[in-house]
N, C-alpha and C. Protein backbone atom coordinates (compact mmCIF):
# COMPACT_ATOMS: atom_id res chain seq x y z
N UNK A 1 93.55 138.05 145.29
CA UNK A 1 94.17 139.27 144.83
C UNK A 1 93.79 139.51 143.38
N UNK A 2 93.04 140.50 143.19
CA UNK A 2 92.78 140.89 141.73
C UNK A 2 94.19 141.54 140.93
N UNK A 3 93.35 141.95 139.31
CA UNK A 3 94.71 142.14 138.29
C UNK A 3 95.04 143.65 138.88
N UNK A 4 96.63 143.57 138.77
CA UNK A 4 96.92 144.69 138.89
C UNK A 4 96.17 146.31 138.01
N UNK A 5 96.45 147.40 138.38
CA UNK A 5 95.96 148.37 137.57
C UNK A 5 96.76 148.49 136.17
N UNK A 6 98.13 147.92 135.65
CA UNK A 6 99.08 147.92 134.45
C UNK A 6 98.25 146.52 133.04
N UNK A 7 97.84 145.13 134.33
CA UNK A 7 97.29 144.14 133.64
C UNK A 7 95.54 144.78 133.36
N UNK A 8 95.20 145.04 134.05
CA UNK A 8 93.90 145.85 133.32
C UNK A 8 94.08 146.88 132.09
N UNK A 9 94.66 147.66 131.85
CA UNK A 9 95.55 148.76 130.99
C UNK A 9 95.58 147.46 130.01
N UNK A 10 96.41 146.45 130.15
CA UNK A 10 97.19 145.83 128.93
C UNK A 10 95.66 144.76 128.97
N UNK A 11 95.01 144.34 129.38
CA UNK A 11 93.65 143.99 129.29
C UNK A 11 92.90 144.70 127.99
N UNK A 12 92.97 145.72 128.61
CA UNK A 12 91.83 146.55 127.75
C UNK A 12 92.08 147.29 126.28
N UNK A 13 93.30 147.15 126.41
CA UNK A 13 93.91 147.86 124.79
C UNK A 13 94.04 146.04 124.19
N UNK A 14 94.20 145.23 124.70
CA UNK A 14 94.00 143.87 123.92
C UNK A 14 92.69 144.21 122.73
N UNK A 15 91.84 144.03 124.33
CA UNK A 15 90.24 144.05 123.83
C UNK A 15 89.73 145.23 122.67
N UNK A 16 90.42 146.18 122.72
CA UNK A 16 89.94 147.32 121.61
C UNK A 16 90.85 146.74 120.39
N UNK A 17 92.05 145.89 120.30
CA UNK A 17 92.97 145.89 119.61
C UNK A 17 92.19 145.37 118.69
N UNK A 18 91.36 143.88 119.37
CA UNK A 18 90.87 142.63 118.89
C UNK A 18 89.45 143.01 118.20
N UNK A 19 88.87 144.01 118.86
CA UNK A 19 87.60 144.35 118.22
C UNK A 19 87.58 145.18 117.29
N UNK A 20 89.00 145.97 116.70
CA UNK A 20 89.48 146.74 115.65
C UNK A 20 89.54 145.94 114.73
N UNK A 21 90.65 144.37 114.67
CA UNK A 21 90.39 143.88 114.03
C UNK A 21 89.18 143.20 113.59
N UNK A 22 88.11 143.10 114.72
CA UNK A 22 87.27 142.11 113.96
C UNK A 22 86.28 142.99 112.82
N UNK A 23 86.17 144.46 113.24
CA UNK A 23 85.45 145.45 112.54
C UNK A 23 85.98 145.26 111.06
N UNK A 24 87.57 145.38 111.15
CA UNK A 24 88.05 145.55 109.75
C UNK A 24 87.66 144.09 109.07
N UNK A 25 87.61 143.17 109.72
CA UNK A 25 87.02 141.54 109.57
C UNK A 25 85.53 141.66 108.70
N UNK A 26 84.95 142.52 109.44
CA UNK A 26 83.48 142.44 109.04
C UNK A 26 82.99 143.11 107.66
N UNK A 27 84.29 144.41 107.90
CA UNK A 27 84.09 144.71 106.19
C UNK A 27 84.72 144.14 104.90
N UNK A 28 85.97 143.08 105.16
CA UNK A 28 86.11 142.15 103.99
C UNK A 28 85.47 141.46 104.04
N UNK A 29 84.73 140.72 105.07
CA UNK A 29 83.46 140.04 104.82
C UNK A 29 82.65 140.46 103.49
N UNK A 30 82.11 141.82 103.64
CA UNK A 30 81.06 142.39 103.01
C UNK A 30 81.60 142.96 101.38
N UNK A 31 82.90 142.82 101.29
CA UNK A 31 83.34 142.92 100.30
C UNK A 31 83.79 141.70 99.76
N UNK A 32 84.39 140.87 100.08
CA UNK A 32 84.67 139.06 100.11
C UNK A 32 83.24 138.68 99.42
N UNK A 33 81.81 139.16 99.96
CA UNK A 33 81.15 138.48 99.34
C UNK A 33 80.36 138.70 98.04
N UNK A 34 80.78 139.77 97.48
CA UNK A 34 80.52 140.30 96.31
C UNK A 34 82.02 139.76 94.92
N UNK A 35 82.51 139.22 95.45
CA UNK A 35 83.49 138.09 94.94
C UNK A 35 83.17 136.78 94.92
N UNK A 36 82.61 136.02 95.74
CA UNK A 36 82.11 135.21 96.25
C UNK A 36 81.68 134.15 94.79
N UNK A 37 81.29 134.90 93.62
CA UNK A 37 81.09 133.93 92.66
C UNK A 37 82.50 133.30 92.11
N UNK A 38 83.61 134.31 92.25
CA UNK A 38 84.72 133.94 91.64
C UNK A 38 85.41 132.55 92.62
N UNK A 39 85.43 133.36 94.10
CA UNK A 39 86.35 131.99 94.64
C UNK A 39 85.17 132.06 95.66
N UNK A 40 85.38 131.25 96.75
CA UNK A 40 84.70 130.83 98.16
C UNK A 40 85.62 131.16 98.94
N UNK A 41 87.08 131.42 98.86
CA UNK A 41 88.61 131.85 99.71
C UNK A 41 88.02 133.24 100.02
N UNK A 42 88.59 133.24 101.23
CA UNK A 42 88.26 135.33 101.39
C UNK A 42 89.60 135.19 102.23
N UNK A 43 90.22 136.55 102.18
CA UNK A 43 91.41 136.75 103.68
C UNK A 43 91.02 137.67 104.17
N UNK A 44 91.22 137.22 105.41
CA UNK A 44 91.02 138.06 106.30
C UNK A 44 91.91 138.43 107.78
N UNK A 45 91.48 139.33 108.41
CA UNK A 45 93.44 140.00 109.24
C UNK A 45 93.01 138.52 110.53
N UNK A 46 94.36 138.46 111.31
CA UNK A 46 94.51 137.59 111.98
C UNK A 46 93.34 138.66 113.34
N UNK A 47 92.70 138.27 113.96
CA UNK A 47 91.82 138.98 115.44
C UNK A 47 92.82 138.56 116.69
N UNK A 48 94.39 138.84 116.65
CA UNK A 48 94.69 138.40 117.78
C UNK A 48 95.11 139.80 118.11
N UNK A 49 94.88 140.13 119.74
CA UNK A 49 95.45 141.23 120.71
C UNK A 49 96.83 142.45 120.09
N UNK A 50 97.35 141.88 119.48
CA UNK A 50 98.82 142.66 118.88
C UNK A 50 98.46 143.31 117.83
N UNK A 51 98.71 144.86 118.31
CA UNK A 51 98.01 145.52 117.05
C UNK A 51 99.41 145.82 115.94
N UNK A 52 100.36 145.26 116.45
CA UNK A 52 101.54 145.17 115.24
C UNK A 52 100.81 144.26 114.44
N UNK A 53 100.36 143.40 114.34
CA UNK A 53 100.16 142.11 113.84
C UNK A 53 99.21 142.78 112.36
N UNK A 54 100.16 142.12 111.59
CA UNK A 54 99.23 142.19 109.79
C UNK A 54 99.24 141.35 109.03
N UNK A 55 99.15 139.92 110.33
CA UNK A 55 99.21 138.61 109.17
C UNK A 55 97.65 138.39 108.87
N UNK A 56 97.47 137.57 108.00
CA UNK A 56 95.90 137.17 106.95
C UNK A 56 95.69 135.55 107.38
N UNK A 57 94.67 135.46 107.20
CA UNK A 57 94.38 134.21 107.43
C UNK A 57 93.05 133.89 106.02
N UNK A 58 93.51 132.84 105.38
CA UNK A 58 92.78 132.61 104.21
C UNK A 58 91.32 131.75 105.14
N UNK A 59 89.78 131.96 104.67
CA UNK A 59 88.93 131.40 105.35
C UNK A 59 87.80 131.18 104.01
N UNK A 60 87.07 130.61 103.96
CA UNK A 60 85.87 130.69 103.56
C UNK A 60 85.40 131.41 103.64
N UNK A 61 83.65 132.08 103.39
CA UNK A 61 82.94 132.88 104.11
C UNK A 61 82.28 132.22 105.17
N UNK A 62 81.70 131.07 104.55
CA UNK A 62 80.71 130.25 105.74
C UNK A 62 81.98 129.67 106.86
N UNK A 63 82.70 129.47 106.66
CA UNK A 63 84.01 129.41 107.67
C UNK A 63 84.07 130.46 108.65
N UNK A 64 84.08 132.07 108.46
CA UNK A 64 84.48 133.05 108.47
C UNK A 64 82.83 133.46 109.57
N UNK A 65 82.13 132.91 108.71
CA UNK A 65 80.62 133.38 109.39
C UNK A 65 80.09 132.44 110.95
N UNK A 66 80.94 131.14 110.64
CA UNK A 66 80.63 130.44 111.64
C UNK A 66 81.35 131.28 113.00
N UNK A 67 82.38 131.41 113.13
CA UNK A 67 83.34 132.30 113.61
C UNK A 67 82.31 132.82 114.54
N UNK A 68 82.11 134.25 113.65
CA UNK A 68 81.43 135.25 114.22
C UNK A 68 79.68 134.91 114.70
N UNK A 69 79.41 133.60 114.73
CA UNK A 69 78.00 133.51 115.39
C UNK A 69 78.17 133.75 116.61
N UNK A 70 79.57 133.62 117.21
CA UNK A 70 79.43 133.63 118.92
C UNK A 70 80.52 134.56 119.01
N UNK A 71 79.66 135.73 119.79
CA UNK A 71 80.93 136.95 120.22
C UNK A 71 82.21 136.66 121.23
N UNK A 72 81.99 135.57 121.77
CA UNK A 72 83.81 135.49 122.14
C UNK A 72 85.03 134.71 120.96
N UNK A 73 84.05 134.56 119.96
CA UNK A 73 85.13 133.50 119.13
C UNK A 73 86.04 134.65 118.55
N UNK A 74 86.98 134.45 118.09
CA UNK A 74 88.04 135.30 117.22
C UNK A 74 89.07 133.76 116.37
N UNK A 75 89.52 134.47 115.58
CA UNK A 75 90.20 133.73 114.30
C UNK A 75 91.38 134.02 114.41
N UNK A 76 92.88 133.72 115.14
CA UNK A 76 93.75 133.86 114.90
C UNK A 76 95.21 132.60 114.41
N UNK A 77 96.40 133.53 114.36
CA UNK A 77 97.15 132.66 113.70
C UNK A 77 97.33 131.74 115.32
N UNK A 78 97.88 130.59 114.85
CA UNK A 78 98.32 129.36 116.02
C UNK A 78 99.32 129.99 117.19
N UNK A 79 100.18 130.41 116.70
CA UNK A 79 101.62 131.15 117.50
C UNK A 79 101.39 132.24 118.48
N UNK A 80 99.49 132.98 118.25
CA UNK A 80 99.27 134.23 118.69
C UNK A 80 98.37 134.15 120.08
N UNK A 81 98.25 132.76 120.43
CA UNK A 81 97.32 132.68 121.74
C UNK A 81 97.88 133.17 122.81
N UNK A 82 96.68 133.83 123.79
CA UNK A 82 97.10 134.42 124.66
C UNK A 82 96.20 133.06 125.70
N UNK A 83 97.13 132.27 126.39
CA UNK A 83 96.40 131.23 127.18
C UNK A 83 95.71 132.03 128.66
N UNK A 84 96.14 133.01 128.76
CA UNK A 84 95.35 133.53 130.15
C UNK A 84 93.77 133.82 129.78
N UNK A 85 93.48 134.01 128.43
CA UNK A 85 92.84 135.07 128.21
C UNK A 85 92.18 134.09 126.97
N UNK A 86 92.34 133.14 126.76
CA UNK A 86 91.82 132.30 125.71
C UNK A 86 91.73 130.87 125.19
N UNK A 87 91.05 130.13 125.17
CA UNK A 87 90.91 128.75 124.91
C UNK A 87 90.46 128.05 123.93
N UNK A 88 91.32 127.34 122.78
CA UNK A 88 91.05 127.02 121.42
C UNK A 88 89.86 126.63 122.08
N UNK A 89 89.19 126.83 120.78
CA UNK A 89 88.06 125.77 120.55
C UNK A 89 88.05 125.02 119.19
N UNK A 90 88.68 125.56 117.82
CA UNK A 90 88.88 124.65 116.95
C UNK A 90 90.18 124.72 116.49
N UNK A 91 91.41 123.79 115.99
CA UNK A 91 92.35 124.14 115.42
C UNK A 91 92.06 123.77 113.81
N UNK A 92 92.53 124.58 113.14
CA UNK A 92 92.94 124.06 111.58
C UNK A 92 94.16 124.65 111.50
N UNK A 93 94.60 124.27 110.02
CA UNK A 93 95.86 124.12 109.37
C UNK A 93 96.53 125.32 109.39
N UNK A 94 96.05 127.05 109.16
CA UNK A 94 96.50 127.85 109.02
C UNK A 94 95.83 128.62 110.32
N UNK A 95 95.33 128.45 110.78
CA UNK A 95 94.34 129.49 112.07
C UNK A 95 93.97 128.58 112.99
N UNK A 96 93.62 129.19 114.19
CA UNK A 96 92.89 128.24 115.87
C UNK A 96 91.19 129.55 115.70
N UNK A 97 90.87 129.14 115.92
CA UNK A 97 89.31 129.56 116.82
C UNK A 97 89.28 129.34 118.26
N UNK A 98 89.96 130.53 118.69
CA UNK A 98 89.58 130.72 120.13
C UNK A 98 88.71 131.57 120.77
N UNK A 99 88.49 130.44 121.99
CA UNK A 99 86.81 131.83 122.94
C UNK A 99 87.95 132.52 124.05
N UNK A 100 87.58 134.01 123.74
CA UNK A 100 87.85 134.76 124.87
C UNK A 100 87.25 134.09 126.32
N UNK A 101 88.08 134.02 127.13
CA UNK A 101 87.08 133.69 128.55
C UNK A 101 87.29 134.86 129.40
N UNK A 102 86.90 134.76 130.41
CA UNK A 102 86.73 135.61 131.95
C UNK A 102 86.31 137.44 131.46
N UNK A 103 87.47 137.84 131.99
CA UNK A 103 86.80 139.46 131.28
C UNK A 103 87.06 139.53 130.10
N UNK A 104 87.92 138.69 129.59
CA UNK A 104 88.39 138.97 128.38
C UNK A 104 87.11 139.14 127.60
N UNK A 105 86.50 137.57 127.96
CA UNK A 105 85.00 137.36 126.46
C UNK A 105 84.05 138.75 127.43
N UNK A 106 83.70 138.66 128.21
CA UNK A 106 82.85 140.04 128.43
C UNK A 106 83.05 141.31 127.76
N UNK A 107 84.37 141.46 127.89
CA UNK A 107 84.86 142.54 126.79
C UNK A 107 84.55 142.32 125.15
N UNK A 108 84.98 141.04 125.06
CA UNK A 108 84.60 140.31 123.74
C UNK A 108 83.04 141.07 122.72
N UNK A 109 82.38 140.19 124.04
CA UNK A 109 80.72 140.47 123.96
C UNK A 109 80.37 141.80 123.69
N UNK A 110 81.00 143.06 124.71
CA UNK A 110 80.35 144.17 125.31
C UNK A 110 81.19 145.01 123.69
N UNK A 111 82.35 144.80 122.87
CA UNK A 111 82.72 145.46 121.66
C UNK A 111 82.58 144.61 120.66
N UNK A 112 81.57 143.76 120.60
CA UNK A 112 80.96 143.10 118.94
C UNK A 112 80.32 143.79 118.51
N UNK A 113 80.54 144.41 117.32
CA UNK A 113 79.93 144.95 116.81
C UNK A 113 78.44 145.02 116.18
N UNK A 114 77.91 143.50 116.14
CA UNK A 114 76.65 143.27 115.96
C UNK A 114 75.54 143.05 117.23
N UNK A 115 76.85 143.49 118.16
CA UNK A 115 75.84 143.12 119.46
C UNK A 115 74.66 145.02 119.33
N UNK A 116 75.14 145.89 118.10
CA UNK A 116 74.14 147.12 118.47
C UNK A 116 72.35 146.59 118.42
């Protein structure tokens, strides 16, 4: 039995939620690194599904960059996993690195923005 037509709906506004944030991600990146002599800290928004959500997560850049080498990874706070839809792959102290799986990471993939 596949997802209902409501869990697809709440599927897919995840996936735009998450790729909103990672956009806004990509431009403190690009501003983070014109700072970059002062500190190596950048913040940046949490990439989890809840578009209430306006917590920060302090990262590196090369932290921040490792991240984004693989389009299902996202950077969120610990408390914000969605286990249907996601599987740490690294924990630290203030944030998890989790891969989108199933449609989720396809969706992942198909709204990265560097995938143009």
């Amino acid at each position: 039995m596949g997802p209902s037509d409501s869990e697809k709906e709440r599927d897919e506004r995840a996936a735009r939620n998450e790729a909103m944030f990672r956009r806004v991600n990509e431009r403190l990146e690009e501003v983070n690194q014109g700072f970059q002599v002062i500190t190596d800290n950048a913040r940046f928004v949490c990439e989890c599904a809840s578009i209430e959500c306006a917590e920060q997560i302090e990262l590196t850049l090369p932290e921040y960059e490792a991240v984004r080498r693989v389009a299902t990874h996202f950077v969120i706070k610990p408390d914000h996993l969605l286990p249907d839809d996601e599987r740490i792959v690294e924990r630290h102290g203030e944030y998890l690195v989790v891969e989108k799986i199933g449609h989720a990471g396809e969706r992942a993939r198909q709204l990265d923005p560097r995938n143009d």
